[in-house]
PDB file of N, CA and C in Angstrom:
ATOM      1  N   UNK A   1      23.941  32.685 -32.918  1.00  0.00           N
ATOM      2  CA  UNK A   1      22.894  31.866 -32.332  1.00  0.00           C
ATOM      3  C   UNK A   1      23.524  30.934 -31.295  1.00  0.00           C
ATOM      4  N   UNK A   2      23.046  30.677 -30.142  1.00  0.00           N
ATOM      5  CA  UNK A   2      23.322  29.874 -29.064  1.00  0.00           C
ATOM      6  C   UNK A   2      23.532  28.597 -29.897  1.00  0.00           C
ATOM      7  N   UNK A   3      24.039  28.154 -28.919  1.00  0.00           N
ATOM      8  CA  UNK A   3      24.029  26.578 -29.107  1.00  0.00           C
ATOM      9  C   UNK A   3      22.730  25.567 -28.660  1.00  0.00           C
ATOM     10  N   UNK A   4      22.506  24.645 -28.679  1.00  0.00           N
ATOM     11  CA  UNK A   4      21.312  24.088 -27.772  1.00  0.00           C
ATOM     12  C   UNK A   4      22.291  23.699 -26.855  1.00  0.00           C
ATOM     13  N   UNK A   5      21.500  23.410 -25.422  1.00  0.00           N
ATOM     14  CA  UNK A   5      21.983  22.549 -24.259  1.00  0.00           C
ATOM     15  C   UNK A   5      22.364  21.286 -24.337  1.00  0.00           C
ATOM     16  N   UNK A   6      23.167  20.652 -25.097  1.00  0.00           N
ATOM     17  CA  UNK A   6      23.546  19.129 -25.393  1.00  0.00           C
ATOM     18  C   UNK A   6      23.974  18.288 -23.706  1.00  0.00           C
ATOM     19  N   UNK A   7      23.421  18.087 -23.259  1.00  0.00           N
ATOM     20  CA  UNK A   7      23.500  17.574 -21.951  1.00  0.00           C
ATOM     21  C   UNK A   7      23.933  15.832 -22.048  1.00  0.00           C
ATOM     22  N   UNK A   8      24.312  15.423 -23.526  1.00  0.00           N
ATOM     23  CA  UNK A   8      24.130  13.737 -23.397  1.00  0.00           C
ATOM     24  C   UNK A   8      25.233  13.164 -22.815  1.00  0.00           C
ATOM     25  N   UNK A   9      26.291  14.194 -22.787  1.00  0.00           N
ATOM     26  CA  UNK A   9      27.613  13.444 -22.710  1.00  0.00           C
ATOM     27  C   UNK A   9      28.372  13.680 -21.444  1.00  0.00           C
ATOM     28  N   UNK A  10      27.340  14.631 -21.107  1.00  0.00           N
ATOM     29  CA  UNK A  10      27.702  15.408 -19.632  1.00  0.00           C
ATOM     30  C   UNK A  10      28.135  14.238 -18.918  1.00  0.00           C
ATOM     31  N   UNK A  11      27.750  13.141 -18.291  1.00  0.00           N
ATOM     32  CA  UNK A  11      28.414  12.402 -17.552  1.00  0.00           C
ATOM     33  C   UNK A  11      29.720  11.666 -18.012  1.00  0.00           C
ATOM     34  N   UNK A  12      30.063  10.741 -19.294  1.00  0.00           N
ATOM     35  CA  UNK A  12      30.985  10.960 -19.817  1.00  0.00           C
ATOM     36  C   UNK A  12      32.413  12.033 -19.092  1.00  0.00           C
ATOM     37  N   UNK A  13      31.824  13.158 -19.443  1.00  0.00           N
ATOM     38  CA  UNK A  13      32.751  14.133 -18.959  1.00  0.00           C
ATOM     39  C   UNK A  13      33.154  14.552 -17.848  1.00  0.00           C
ATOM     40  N   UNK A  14      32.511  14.326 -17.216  1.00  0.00           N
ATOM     41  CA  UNK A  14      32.503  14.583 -15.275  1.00  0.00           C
ATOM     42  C   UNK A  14      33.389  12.917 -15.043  1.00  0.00           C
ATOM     43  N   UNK A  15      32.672  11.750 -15.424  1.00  0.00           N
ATOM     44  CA  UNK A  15      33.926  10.693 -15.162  1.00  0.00           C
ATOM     45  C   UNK A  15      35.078  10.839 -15.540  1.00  0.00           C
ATOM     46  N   UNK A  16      35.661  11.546 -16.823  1.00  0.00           N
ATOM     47  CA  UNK A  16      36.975  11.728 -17.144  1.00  0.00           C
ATOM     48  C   UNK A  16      37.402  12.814 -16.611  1.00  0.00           C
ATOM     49  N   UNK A  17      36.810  13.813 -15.954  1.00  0.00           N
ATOM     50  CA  UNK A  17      37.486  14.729 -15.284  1.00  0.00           C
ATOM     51  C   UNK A  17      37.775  14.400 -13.767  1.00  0.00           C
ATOM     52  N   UNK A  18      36.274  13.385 -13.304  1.00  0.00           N
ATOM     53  CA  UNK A  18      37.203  12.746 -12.016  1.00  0.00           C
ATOM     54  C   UNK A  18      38.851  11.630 -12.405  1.00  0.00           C
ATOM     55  N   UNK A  19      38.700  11.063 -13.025  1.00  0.00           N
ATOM     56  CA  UNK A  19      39.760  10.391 -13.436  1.00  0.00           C
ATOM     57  C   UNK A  19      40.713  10.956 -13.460  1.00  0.00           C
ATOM     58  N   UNK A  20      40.766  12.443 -14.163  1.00  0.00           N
ATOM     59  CA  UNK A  20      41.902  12.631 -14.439  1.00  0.00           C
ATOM     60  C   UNK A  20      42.843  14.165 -13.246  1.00  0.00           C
ATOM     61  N   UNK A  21      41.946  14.284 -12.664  1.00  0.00           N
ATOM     62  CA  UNK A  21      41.738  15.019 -11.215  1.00  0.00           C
ATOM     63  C   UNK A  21      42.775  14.423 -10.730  1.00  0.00           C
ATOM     64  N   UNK A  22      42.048  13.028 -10.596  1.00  0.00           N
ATOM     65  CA  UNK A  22      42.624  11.431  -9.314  1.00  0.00           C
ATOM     66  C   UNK A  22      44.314  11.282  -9.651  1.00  0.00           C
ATOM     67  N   UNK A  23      44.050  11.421 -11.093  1.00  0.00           N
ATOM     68  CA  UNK A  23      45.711  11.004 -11.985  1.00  0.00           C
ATOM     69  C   UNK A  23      46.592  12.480 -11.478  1.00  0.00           C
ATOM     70  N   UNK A  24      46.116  13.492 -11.215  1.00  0.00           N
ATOM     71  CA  UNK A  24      46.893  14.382 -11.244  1.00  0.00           C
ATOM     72  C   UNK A  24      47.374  14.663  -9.916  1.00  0.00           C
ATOM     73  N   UNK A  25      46.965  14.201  -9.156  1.00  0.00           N
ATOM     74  CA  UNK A  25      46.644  14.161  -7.483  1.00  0.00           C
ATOM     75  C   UNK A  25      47.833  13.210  -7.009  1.00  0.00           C
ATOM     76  N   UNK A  26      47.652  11.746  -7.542  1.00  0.00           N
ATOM     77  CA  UNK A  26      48.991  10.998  -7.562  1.00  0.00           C
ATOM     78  C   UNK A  26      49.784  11.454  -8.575  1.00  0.00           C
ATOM     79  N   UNK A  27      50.020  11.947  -9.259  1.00  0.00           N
ATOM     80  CA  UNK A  27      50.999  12.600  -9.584  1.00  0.00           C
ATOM     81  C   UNK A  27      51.951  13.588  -8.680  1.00  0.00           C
ATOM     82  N   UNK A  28      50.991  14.602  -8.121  1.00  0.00           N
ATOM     83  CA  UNK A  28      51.712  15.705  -7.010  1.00  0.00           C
ATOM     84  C   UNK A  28      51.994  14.885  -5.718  1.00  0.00           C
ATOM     85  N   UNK A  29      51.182  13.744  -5.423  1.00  0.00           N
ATOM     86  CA  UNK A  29      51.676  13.113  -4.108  1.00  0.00           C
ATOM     87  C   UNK A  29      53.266  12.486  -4.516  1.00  0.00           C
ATOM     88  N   UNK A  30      53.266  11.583  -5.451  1.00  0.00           N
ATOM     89  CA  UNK A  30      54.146  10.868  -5.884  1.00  0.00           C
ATOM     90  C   UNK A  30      55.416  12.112  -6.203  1.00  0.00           C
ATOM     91  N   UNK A  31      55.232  13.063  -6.863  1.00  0.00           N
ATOM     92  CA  UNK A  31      56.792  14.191  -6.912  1.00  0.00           C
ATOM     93  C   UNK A  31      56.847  14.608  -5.329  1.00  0.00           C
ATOM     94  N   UNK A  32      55.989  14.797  -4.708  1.00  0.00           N
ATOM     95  CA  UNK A  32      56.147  14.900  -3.259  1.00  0.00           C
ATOM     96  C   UNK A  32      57.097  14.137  -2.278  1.00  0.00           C
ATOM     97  N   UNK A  33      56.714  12.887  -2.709  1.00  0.00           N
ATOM     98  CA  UNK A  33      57.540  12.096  -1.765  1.00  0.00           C
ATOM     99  C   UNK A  33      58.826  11.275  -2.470  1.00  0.00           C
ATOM    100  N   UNK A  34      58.878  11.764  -3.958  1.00  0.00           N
ATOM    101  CA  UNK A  34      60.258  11.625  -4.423  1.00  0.00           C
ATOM    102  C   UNK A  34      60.876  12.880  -4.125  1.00  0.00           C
ATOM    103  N   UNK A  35      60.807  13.946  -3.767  1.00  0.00           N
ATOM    104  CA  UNK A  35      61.211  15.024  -3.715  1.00  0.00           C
ATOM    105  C   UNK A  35      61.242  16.248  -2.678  1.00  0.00           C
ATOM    106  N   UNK A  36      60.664  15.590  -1.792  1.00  0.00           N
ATOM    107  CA  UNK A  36      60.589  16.478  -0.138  1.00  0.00           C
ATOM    108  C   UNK A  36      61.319  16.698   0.093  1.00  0.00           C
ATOM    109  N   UNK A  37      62.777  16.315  -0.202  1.00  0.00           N
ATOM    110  CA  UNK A  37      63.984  17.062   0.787  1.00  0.00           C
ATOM    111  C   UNK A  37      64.324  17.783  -0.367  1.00  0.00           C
ATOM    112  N   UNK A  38      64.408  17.928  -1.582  1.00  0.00           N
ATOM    113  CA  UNK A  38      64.832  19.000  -2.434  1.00  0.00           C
ATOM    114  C   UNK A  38      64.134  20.083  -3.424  1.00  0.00           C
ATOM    115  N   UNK A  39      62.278  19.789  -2.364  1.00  0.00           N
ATOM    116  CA  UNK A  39      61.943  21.045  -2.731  1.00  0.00           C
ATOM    117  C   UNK A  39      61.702  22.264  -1.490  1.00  0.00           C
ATOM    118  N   UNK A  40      61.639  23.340  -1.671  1.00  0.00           N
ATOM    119  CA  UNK A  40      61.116  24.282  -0.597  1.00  0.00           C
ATOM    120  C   UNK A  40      59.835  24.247   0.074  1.00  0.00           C
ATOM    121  N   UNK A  41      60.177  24.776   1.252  1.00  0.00           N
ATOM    122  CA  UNK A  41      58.450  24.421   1.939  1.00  0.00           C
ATOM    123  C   UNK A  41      57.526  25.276   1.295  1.00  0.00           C
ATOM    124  N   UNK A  42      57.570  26.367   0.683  1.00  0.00           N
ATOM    125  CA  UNK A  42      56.541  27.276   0.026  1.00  0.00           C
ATOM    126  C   UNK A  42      55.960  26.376  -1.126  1.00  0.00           C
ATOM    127  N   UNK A  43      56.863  25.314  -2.095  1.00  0.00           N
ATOM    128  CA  UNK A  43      56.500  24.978  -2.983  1.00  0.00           C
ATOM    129  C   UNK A  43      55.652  23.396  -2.616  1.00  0.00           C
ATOM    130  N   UNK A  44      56.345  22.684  -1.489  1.00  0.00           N
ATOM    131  CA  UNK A  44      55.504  21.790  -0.775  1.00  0.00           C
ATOM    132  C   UNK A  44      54.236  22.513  -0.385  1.00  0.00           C
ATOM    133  N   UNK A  45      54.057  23.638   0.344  1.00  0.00           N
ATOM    134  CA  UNK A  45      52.674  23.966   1.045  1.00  0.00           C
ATOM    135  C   UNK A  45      52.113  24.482  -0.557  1.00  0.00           C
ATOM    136  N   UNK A  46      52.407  24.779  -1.980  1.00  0.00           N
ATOM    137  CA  UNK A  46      51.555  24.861  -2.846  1.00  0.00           C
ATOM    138  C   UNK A  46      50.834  23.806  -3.377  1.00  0.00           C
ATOM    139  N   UNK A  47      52.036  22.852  -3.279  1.00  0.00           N
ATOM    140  CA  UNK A  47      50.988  21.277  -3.967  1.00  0.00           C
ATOM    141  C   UNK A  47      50.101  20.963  -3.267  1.00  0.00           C
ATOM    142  N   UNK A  48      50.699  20.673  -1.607  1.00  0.00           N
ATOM    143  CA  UNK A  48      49.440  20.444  -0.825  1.00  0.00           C
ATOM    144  C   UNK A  48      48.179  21.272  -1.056  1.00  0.00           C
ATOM    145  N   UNK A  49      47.771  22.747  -1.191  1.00  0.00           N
ATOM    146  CA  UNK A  49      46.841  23.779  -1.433  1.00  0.00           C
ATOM    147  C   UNK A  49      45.803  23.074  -2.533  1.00  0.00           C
ATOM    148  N   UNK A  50      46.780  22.565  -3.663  1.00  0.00           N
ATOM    149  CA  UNK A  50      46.164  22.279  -5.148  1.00  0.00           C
ATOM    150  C   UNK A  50      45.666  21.348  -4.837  1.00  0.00           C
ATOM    151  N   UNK A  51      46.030  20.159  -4.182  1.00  0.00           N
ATOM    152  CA  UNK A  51      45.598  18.545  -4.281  1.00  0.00           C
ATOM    153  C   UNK A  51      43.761  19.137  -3.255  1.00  0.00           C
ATOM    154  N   UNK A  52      44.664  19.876  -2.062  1.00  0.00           N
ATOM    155  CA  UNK A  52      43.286  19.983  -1.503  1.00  0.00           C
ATOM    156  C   UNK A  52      42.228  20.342  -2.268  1.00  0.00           C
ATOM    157  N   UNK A  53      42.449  21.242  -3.190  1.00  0.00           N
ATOM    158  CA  UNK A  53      41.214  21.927  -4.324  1.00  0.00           C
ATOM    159  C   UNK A  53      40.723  21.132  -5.538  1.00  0.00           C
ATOM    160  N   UNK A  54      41.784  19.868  -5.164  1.00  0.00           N
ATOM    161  CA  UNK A  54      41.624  18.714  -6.718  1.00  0.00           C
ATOM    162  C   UNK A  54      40.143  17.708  -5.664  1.00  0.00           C
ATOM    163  N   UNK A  55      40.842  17.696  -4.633  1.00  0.00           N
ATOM    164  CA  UNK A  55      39.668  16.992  -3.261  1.00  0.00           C
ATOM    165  C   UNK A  55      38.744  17.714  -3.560  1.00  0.00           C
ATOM    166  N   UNK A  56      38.107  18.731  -3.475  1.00  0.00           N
ATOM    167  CA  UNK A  56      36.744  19.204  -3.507  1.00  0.00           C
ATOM    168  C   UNK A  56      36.353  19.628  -4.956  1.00  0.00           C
ATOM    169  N   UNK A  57      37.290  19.400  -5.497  1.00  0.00           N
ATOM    170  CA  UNK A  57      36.849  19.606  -7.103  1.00  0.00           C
ATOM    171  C   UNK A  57      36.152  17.991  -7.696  1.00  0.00           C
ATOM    172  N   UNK A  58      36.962  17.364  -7.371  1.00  0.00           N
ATOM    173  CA  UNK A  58      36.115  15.833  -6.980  1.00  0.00           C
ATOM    174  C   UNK A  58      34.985  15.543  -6.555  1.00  0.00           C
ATOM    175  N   UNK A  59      34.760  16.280  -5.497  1.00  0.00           N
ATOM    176  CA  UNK A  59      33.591  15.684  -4.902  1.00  0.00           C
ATOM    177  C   UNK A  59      32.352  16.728  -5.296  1.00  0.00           C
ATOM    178  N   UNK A  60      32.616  17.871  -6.095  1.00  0.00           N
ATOM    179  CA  UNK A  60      32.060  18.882  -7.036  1.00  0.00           C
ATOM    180  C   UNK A  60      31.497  17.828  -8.247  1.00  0.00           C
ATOM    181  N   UNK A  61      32.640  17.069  -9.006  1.00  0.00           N
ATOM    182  CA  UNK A  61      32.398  16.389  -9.827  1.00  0.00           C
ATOM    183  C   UNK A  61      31.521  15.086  -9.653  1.00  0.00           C
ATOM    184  N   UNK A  62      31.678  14.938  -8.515  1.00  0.00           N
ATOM    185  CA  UNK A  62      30.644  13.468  -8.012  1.00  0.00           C
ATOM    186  C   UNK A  62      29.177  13.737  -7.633  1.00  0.00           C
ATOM    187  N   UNK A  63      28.928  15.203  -7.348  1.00  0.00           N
ATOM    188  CA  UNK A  63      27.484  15.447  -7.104  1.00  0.00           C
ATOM    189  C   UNK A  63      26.749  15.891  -8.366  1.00  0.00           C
ATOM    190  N   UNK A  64      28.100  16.584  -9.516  1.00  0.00           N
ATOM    191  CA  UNK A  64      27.162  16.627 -10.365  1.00  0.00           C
ATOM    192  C   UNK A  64      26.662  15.320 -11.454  1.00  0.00           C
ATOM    193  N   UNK A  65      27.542  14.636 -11.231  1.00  0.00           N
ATOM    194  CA  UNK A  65      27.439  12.932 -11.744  1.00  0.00           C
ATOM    195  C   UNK A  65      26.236  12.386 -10.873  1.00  0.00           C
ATOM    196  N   UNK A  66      25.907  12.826 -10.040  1.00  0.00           N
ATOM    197  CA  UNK A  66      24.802  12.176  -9.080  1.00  0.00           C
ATOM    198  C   UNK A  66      23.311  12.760  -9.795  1.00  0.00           C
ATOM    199  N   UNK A  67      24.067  14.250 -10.030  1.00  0.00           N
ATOM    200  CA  UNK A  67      22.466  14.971 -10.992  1.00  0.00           C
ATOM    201  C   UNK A  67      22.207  14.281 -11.950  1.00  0.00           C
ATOM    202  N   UNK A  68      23.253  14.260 -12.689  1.00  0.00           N
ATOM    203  CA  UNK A  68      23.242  13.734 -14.113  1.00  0.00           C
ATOM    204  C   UNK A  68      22.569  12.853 -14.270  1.00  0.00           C
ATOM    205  N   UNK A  69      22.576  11.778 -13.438  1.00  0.00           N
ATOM    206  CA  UNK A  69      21.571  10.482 -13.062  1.00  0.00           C
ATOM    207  C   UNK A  69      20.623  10.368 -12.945  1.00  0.00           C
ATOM    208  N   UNK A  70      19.899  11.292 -11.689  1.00  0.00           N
ATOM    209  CA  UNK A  70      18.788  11.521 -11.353  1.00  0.00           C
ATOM    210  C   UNK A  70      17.836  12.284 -12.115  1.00  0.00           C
ATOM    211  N   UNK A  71      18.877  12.563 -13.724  1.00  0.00           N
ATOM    212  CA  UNK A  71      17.752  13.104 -14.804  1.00  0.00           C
ATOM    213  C   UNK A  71      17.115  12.431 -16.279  1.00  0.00           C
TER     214      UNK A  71
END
């Protein structure tokens, strides 16, 4: 049997996943710039790739926090 749609906590969860998005983001900036001269550019142009996808995963998470509201 399904579950029901428990929707209460949904926002809850979208704030801690922006939070912890944000935390992970300074995290890769911060090994970035302790570590630019002793990592490779393939592995620099991967963090950059991720942070960009943590950016729109964010702002994924902020519109659905905007639904969440408006219900």
């Amino acid at each position: 049997m399904a579950k029901p749609d428990n929707r209460a906590d949904n926002e809850i969860h979208l704030r801690q996943n922006i939070e912890n998005t944000k935390a992970n983001m300074q995290e890769a900036e911060q090994y970035l710039n302790e570590f630019a001269d002793e990592i490779s550019a393939s592995e620099k142009h991967m963090i950059e790739e991720k942070n960009e996808r943590r950016r729109h995963s964010i702002e994924g998470f902020k519109e659905e926090l905007k639904d969440e509201a408006g219900q």
